[in-house]
Structures are given as C-alpha cells and as structure tokens.
PDB file of N, CA and C in Angstrom:
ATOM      1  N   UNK A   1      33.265   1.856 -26.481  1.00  0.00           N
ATOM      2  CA  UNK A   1      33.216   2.753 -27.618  1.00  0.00           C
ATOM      3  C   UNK A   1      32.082   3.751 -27.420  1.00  0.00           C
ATOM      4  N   UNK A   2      32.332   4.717 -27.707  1.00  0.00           N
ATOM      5  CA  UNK A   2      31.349   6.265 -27.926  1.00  0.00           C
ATOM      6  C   UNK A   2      30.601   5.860 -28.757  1.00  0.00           C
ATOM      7  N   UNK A   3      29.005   5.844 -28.515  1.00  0.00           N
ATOM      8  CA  UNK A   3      28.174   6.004 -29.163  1.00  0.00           C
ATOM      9  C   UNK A   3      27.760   7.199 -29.790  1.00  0.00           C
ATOM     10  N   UNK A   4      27.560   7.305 -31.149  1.00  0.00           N
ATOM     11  CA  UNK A   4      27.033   8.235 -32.309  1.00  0.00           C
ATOM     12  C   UNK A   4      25.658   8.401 -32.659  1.00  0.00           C
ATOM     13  N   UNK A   5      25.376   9.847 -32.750  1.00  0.00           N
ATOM     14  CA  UNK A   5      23.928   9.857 -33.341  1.00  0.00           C
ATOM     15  C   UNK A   5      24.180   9.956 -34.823  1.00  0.00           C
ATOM     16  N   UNK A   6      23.228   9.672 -35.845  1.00  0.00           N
ATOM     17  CA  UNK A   6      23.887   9.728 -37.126  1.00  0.00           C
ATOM     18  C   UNK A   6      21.985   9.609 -37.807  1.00  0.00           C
ATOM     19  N   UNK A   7      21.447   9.662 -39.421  1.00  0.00           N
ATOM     20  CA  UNK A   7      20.840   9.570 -39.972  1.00  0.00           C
ATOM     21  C   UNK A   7      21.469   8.423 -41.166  1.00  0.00           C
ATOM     22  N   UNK A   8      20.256   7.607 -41.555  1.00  0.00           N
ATOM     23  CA  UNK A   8      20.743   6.731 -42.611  1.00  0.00           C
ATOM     24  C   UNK A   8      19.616   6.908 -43.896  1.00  0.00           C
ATOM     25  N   UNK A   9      19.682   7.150 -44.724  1.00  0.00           N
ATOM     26  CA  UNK A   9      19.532   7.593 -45.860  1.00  0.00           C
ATOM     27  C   UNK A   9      19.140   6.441 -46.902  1.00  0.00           C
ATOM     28  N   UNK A  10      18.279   5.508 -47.055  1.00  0.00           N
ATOM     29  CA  UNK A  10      17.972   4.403 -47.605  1.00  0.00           C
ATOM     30  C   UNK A  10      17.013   5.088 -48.907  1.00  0.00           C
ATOM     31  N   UNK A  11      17.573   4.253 -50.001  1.00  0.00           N
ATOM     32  CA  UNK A  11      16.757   4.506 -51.596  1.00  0.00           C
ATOM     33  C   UNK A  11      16.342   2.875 -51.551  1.00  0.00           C
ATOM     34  N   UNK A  12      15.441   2.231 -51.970  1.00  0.00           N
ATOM     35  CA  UNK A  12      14.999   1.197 -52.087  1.00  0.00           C
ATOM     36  C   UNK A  12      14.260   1.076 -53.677  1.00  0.00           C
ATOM     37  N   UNK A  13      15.251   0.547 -54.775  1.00  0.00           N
ATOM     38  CA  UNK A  13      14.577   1.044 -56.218  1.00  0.00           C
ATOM     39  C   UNK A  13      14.522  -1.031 -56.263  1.00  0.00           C
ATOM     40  N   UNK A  14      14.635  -1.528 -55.552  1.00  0.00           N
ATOM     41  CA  UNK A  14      14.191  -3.158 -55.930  1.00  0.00           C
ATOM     42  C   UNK A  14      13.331  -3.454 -54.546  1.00  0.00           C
ATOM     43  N   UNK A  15      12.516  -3.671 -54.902  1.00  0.00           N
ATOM     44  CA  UNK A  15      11.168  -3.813 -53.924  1.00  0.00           C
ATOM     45  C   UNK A  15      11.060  -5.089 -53.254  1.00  0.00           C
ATOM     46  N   UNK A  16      12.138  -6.329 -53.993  1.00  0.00           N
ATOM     47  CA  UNK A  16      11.856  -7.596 -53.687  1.00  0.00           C
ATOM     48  C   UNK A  16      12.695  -7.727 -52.699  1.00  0.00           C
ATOM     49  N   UNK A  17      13.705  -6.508 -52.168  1.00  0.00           N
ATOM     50  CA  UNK A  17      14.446  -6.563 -51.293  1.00  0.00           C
ATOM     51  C   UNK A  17      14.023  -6.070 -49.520  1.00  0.00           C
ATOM     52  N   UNK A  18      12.618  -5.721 -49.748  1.00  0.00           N
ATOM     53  CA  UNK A  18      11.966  -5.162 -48.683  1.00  0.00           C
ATOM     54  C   UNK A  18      12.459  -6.670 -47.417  1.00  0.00           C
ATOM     55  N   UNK A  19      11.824  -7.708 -47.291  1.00  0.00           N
ATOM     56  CA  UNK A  19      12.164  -8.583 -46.465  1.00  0.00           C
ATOM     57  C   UNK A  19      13.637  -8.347 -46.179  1.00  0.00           C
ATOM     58  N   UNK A  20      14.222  -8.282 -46.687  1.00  0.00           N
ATOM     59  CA  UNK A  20      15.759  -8.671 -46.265  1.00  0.00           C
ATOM     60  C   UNK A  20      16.329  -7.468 -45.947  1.00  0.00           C
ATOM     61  N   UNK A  21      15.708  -5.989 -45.790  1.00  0.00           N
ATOM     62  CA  UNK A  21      16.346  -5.286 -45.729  1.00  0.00           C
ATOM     63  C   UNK A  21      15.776  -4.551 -44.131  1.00  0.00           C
ATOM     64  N   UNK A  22      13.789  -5.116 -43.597  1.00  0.00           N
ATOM     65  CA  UNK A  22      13.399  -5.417 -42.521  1.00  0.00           C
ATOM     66  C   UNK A  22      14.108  -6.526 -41.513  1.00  0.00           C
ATOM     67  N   UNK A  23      14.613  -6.720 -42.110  1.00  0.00           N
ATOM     68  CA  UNK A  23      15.464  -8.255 -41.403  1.00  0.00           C
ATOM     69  C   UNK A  23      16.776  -7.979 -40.726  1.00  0.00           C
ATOM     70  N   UNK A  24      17.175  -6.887 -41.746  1.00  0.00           N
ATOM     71  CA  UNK A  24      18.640  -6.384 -41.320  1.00  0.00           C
ATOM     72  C   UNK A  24      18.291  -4.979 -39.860  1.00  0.00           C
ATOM     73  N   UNK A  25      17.036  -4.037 -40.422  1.00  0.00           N
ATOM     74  CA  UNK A  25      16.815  -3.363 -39.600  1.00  0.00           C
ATOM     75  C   UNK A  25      16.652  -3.848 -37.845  1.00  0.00           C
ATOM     76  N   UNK A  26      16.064  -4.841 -37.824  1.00  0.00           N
ATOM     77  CA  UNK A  26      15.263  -5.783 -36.982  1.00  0.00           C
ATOM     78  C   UNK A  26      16.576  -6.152 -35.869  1.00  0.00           C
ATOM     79  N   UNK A  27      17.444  -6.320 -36.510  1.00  0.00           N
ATOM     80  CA  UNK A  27      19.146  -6.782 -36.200  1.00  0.00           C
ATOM     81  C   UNK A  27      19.838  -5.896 -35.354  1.00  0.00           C
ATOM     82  N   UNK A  28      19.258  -4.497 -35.493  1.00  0.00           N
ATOM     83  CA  UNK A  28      20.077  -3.550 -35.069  1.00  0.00           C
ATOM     84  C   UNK A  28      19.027  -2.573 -34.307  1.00  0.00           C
ATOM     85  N   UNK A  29      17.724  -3.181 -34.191  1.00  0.00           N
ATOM     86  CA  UNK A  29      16.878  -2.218 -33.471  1.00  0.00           C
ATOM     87  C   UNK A  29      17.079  -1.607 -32.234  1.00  0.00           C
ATOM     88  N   UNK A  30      17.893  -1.972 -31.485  1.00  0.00           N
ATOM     89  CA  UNK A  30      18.522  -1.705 -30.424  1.00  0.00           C
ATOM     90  C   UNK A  30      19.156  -0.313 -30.375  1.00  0.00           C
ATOM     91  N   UNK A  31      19.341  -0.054 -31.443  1.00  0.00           N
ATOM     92  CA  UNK A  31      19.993   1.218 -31.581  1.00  0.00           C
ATOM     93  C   UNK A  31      18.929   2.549 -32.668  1.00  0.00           C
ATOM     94  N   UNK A  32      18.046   1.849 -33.321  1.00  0.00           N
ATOM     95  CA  UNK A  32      17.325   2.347 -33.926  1.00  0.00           C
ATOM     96  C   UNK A  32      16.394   3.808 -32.993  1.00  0.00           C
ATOM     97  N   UNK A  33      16.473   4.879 -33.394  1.00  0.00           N
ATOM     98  CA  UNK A  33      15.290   5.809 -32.909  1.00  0.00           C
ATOM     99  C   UNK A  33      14.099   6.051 -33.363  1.00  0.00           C
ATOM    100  N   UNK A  34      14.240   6.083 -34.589  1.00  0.00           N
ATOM    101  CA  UNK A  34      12.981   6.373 -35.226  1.00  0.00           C
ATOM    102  C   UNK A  34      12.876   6.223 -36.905  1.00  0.00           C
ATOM    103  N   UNK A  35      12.097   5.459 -37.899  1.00  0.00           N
ATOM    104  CA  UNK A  35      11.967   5.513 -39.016  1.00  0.00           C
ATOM    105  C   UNK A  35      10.979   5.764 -39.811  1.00  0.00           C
ATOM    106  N   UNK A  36      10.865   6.531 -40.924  1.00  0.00           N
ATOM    107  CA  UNK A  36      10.189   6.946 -41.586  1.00  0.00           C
ATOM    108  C   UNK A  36      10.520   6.595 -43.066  1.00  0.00           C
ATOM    109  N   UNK A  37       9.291   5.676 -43.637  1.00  0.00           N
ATOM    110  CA  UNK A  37       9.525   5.689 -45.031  1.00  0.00           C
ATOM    111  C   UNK A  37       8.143   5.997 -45.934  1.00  0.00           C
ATOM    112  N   UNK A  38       8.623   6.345 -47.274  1.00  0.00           N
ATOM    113  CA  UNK A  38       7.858   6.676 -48.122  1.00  0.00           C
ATOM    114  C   UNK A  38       8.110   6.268 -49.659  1.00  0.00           C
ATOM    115  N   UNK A  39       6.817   5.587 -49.741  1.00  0.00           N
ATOM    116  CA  UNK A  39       6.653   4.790 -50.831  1.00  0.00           C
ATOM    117  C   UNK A  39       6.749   5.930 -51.930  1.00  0.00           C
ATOM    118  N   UNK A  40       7.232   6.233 -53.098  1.00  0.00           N
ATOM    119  CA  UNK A  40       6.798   6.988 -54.130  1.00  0.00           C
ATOM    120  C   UNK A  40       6.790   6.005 -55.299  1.00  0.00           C
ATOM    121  N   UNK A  41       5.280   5.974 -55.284  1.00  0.00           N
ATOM    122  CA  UNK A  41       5.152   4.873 -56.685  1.00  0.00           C
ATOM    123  C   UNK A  41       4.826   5.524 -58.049  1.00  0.00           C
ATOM    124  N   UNK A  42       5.324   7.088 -58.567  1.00  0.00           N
ATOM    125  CA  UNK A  42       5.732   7.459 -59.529  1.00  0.00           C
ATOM    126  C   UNK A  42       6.890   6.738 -60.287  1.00  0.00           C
ATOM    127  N   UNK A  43       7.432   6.918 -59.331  1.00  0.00           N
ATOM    128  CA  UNK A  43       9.027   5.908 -59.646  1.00  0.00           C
ATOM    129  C   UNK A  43       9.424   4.890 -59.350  1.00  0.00           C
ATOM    130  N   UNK A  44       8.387   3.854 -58.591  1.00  0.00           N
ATOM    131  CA  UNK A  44       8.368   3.000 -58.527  1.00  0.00           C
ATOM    132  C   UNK A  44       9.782   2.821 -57.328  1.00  0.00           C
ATOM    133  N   UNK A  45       9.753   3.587 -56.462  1.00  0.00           N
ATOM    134  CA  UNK A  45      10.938   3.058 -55.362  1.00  0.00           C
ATOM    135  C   UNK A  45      10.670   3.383 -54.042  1.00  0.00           C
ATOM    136  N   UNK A  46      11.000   3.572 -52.923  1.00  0.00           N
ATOM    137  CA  UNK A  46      10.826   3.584 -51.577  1.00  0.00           C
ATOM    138  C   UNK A  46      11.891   4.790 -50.859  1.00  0.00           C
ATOM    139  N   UNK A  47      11.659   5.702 -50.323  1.00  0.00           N
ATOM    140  CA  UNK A  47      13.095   6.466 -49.716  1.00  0.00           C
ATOM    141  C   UNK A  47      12.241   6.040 -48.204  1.00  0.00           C
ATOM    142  N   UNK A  48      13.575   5.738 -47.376  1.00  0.00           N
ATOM    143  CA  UNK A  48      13.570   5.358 -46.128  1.00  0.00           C
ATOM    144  C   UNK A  48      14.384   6.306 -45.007  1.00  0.00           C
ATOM    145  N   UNK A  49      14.440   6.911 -43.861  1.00  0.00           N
ATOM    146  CA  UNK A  49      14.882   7.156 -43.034  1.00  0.00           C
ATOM    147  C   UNK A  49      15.346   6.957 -42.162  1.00  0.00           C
ATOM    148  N   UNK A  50      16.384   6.791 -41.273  1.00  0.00           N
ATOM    149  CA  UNK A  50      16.508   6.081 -40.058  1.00  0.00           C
ATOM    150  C   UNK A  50      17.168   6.907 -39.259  1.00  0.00           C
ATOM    151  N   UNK A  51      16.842   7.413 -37.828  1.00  0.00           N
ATOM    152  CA  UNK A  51      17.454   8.315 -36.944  1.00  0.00           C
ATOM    153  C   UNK A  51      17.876   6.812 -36.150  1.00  0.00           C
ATOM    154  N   UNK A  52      19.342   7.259 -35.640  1.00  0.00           N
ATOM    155  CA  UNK A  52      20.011   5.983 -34.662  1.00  0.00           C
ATOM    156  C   UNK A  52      20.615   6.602 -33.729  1.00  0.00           C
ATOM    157  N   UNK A  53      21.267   5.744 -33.013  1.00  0.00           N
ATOM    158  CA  UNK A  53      22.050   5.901 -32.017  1.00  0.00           C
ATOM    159  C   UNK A  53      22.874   4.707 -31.135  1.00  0.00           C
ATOM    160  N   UNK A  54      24.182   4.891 -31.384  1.00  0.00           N
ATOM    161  CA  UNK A  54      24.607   3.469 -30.992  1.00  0.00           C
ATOM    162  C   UNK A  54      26.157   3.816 -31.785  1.00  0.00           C
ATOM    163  N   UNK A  55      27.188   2.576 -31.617  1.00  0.00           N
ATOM    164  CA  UNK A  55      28.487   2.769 -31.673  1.00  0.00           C
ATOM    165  C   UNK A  55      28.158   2.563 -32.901  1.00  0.00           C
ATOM    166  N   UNK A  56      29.683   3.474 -33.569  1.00  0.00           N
ATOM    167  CA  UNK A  56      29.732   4.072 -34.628  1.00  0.00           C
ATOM    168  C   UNK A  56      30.039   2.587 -35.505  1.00  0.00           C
ATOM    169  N   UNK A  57      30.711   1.366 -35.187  1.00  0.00           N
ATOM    170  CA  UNK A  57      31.141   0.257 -35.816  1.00  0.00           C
ATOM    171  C   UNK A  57      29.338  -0.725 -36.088  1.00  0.00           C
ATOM    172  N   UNK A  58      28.725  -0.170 -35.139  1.00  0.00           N
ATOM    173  CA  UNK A  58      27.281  -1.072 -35.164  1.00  0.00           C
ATOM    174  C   UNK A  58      26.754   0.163 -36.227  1.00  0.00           C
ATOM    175  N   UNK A  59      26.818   1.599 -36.093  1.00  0.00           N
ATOM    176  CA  UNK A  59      26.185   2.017 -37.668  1.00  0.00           C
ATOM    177  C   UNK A  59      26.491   1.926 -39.161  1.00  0.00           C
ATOM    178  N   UNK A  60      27.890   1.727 -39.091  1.00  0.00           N
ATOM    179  CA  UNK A  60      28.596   1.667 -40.151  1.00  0.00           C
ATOM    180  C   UNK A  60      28.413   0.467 -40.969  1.00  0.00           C
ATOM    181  N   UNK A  61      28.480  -0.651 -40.217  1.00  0.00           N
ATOM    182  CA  UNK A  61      27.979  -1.916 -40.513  1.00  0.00           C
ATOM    183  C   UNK A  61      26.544  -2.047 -41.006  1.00  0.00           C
ATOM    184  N   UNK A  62      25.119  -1.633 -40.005  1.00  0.00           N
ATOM    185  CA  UNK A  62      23.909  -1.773 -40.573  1.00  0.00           C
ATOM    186  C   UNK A  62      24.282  -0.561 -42.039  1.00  0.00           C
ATOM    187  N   UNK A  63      25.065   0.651 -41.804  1.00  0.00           N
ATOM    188  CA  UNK A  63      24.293   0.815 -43.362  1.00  0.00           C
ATOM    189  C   UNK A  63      25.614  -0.018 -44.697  1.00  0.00           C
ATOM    190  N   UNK A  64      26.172  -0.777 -44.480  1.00  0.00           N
ATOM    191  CA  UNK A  64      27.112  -1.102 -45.406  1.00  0.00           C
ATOM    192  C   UNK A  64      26.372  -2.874 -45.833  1.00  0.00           C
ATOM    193  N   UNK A  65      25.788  -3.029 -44.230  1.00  0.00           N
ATOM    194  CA  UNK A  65      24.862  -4.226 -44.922  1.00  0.00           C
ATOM    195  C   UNK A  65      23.541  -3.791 -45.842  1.00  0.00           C
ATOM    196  N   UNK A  66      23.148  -2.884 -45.241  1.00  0.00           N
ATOM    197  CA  UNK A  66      22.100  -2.290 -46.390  1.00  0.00           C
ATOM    198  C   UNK A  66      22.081  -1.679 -48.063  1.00  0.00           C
ATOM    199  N   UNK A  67      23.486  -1.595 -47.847  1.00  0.00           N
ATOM    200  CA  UNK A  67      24.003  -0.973 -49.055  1.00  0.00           C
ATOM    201  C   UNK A  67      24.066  -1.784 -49.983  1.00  0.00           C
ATOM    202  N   UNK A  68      24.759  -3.365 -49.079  1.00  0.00           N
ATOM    203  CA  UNK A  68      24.676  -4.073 -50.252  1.00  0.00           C
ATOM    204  C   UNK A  68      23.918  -4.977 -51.005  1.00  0.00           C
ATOM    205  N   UNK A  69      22.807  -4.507 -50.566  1.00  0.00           N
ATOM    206  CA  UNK A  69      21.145  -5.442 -50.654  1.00  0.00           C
ATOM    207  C   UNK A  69      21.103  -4.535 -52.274  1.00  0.00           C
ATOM    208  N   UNK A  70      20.904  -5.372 -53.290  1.00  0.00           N
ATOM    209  CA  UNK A  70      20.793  -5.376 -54.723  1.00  0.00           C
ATOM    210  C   UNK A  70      19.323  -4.515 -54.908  1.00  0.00           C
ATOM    211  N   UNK A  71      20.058  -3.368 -55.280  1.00  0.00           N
ATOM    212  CA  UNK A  71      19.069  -2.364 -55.366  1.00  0.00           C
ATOM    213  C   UNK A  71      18.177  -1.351 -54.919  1.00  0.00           C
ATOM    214  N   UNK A  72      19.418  -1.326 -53.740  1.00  0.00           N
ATOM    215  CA  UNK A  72      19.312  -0.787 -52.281  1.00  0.00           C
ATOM    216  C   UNK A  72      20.403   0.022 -52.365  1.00  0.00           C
ATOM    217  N   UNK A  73      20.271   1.933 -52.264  1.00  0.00           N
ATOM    218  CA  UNK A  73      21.723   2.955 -51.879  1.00  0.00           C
ATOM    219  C   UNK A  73      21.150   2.988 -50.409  1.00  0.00           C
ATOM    220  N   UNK A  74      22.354   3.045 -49.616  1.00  0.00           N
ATOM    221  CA  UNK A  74      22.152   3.699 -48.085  1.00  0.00           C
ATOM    222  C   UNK A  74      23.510   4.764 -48.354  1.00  0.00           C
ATOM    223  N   UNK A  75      23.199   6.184 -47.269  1.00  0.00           N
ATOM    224  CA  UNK A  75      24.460   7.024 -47.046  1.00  0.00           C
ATOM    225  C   UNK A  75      24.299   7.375 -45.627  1.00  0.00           C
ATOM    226  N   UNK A  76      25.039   7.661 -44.603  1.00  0.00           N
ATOM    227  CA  UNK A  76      25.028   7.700 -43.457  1.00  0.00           C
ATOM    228  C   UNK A  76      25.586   9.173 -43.060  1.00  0.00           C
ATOM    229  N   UNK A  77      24.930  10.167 -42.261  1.00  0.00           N
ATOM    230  CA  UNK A  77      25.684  11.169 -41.393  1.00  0.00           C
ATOM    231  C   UNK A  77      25.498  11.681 -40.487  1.00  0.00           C
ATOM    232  N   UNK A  78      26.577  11.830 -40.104  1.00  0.00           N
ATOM    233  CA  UNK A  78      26.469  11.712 -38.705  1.00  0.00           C
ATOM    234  C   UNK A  78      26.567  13.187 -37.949  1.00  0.00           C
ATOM    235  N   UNK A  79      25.907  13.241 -36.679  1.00  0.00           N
ATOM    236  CA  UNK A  79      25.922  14.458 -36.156  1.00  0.00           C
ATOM    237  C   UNK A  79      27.221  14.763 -35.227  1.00  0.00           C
ATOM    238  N   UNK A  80      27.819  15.739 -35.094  1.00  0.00           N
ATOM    239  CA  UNK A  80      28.519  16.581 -34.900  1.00  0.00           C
ATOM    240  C   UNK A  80      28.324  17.268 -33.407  1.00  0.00           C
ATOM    241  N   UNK A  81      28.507  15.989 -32.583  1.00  0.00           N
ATOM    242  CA  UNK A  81      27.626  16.697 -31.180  1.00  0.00           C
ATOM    243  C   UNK A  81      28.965  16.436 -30.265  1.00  0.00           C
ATOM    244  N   UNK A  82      29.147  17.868 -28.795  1.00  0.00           N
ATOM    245  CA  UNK A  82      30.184  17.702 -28.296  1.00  0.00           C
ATOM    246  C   UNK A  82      30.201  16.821 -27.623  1.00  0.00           C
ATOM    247  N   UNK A  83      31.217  16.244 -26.831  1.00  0.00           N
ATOM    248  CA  UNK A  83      31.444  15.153 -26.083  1.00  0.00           C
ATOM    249  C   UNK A  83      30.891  15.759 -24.390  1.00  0.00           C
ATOM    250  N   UNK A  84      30.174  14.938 -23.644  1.00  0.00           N
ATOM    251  CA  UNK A  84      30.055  15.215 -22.551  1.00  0.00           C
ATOM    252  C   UNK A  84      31.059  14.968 -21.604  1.00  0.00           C
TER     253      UNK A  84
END
C-alpha cells in the first residue's frame, strides 16, 4: 500500500485522557513526523498536531482510535502529492 502524508488535528477538552491518548500515539510512532501541542488553559483544553506519514489504513485508524477517546475530536488531511 502507498503511503500518505496527511496532518491530524487533535482537540483534547478531557485531560484525563492524556495517558491513553500518548499510548495510542506511541503505537503508531513509526509513522509519526513531528508533533506539536498546546496547552490553552483559558479553556481548559489541549490542541495537538501531528504531521505523519505512513499507509493511509495505519492513519485512518490512529485518528479514529483517537477520536474515540471520550473527549477527544481528531480530523485528518491529507496532502495531495503526485505519485512518483
């Protein structure tokens, strides 16, 4: 399978979900490029980043497991790059 570059888009508004949602990342680091998160404790929630790379069934999955971590949105998109 063709591997995809893509961005994942993590809101983290339940905080008690941090372990389990490092746990899931941890799972799939293999494909991980780079993450960036930021606490905003105005609102008391977390926005997270994730640049990847890896088959499109291994991204789809980490963000659909992330999604469904209680109190956790993930959205995924993907780049638009030609085929070599």
């Amino acid at each position: 399978m063709e591997n995809r570059v893509a961005m994942i888009s993590i809101v983290v508004e339940n905080g008690h979900e941090a372990g389990d949602l490092n746990g899931i990342l941890h799972e799939y680091s293999e494909y991980i490029i780079g993450r960036m998160g930021l606490p905003y404790r105005n609102r008391q929630i977390s926005l997270i980043s994730i640049a990847i790379d890896g088959p499109a069934d291994a991204i789809s999955a980490l963000a659909g497991k992330i999604g469904a971590l209680p109190g956790v949105s993930a959205k995924t998109v993907y780049a638009k790059l030609e085929e070599k």
